[in-house]
N, C-alpha and C. Protein backbone atom coordinates (compact mmCIF):
# COMPACT_ATOMS: atom_id res chain seq x y z
N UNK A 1 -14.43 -32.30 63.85
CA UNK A 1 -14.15 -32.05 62.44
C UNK A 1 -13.52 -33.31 61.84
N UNK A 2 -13.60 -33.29 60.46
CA UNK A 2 -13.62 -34.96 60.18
C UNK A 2 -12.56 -34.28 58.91
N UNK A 3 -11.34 -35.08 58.58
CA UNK A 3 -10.76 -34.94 57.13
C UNK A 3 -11.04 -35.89 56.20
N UNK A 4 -11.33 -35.25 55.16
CA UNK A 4 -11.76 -36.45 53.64
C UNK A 4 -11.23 -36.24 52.74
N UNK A 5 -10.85 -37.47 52.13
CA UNK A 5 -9.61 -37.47 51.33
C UNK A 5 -10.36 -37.69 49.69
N UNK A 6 -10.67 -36.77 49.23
CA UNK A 6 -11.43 -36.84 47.76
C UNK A 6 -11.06 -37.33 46.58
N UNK A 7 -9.82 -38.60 46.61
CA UNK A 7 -9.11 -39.20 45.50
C UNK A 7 -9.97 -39.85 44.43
N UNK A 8 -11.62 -40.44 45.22
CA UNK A 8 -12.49 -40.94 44.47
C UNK A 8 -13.27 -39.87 43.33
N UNK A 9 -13.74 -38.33 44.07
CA UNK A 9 -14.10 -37.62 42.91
C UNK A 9 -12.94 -37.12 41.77
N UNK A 10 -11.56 -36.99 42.17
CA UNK A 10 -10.80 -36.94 41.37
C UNK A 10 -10.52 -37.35 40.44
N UNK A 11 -10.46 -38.45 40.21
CA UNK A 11 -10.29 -39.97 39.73
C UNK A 11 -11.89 -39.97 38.80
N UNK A 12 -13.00 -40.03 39.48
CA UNK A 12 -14.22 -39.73 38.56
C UNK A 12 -13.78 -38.84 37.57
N UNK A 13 -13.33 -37.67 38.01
CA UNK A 13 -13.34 -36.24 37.12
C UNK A 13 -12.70 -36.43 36.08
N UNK A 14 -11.36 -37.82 35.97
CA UNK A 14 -10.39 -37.96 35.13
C UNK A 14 -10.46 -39.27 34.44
N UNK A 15 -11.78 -39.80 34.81
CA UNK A 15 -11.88 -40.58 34.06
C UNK A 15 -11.12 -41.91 34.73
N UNK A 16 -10.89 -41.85 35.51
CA UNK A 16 -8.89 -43.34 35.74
C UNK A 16 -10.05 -43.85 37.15
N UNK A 17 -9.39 -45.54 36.75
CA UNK A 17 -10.25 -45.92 37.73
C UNK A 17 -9.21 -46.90 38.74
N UNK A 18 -9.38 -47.04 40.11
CA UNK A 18 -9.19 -47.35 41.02
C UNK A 18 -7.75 -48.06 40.72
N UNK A 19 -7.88 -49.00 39.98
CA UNK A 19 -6.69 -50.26 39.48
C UNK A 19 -6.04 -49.15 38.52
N UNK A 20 -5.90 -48.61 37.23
CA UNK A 20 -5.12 -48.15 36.75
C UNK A 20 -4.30 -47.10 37.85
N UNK A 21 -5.23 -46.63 38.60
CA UNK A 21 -4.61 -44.97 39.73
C UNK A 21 -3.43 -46.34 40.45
N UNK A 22 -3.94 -47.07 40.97
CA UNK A 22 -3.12 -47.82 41.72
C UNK A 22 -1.34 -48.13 40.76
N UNK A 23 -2.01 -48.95 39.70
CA UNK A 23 -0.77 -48.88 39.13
C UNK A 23 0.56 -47.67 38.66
N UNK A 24 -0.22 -46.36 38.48
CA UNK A 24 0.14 -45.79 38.04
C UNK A 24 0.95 -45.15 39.37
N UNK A 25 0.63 -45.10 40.42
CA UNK A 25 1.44 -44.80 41.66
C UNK A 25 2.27 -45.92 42.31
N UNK A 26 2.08 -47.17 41.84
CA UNK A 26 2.49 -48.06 42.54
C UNK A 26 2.36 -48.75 44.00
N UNK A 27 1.02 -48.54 44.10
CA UNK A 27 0.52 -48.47 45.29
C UNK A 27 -0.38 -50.26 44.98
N UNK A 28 -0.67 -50.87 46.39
CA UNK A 28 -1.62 -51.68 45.83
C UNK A 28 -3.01 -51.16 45.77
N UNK A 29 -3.97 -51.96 45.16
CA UNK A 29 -5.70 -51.47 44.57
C UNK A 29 -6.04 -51.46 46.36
N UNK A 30 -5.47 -52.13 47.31
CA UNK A 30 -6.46 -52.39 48.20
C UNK A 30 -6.48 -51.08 48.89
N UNK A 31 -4.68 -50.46 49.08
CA UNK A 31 -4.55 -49.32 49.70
C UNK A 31 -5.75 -47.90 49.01
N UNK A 32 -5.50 -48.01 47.50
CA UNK A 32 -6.19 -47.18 46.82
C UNK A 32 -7.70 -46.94 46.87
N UNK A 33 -8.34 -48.34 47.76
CA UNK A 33 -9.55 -48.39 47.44
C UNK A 33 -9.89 -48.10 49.00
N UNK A 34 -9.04 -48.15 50.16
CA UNK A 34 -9.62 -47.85 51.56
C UNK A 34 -9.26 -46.43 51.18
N UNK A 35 -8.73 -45.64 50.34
CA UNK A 35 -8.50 -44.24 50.57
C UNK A 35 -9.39 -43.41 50.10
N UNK A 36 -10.63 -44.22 48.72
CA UNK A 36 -11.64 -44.14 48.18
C UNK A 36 -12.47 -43.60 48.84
N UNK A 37 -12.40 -45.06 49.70
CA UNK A 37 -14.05 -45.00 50.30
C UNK A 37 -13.86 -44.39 51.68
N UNK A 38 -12.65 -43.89 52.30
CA UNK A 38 -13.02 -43.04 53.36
C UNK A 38 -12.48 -44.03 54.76
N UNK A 39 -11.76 -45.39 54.67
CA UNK A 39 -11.84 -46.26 55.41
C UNK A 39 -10.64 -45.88 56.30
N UNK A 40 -9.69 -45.12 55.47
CA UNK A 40 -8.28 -45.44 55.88
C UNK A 40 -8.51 -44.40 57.57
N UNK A 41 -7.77 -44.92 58.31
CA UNK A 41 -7.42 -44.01 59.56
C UNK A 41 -5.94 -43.25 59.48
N UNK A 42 -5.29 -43.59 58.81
CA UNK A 42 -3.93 -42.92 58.77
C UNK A 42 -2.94 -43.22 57.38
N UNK A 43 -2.54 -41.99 57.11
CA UNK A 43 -2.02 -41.98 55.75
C UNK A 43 -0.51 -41.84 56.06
N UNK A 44 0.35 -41.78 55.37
CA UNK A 44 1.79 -41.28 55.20
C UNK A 44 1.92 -40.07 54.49
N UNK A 45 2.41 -39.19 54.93
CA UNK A 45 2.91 -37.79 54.24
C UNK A 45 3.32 -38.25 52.67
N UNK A 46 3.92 -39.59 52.50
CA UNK A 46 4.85 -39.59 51.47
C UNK A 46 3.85 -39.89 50.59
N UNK A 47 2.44 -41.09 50.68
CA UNK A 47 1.34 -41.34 49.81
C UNK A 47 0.76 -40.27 49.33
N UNK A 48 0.50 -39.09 50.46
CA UNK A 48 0.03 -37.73 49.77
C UNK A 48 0.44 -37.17 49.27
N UNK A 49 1.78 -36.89 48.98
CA UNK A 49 2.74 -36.43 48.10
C UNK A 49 2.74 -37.41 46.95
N UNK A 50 3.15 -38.72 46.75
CA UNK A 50 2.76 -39.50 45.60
C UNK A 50 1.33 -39.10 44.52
N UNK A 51 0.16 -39.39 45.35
CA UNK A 51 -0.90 -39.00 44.82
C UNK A 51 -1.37 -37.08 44.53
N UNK A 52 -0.49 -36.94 44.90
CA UNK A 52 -0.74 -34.94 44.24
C UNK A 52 -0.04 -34.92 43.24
N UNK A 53 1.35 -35.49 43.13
CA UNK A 53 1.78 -35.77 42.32
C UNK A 53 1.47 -36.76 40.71
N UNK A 54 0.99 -37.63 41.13
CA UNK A 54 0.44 -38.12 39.92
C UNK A 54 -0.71 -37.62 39.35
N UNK A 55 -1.38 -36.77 40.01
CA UNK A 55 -2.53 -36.28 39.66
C UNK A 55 -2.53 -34.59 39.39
N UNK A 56 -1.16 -34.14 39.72
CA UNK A 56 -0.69 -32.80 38.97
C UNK A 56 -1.55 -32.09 40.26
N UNK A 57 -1.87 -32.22 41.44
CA UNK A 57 -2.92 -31.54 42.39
C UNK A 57 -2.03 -30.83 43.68
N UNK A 58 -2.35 -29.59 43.93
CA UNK A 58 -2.21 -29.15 45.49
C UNK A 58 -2.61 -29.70 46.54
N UNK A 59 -2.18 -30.46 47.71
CA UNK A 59 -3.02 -30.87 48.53
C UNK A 59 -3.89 -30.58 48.64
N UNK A 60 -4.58 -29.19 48.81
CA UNK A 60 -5.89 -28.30 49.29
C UNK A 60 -7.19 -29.33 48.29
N UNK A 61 -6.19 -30.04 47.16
CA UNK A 61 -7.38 -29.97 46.24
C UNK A 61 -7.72 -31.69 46.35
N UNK A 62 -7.08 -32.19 47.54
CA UNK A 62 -7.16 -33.84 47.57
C UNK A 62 -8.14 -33.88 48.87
N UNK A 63 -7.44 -32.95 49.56
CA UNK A 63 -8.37 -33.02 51.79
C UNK A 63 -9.53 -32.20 51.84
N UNK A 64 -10.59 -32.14 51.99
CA UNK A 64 -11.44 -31.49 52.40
C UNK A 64 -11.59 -31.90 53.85
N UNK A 65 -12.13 -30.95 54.45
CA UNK A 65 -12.81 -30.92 55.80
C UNK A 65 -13.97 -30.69 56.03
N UNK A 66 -14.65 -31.54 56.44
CA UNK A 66 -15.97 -31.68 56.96
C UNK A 66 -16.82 -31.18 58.78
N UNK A 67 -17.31 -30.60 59.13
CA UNK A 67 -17.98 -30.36 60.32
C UNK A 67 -18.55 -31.27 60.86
């Protein structure tokens, strides 16, 4: 089972693109953009909490799981 982190359709859905999301969390674009595309191997509890947060979201609605 594989976890995917859906910040990229989010972010589509709202219009905000990669560099503004970044700024707006304070994160750098590079972190924001391996989390995009699926690259990252390991996150911090605290980034996922940042990003639910800026994006007003439940976790449930950032992780999907894949088969």
């Amino acid at each position: 089972m594989k976890i995917k982190i859906k910040l990229q359709h989010l972010l589509d859905e709202r219009h905000i693109s990669q560099r503004q999301f970044a700024i707006m969390v304070n994160m750098r674009p590079g972190t924001i953009n391996a989390l995009c595309r699926g690259t990252t191997d390991r996150i911090y509890i605290s980034t996922l909490e940042q990003i639910c947060t800026a994006l007003n979201i439940h976790i449930h609605e950032l992780i999907d799981m894949e088969d």
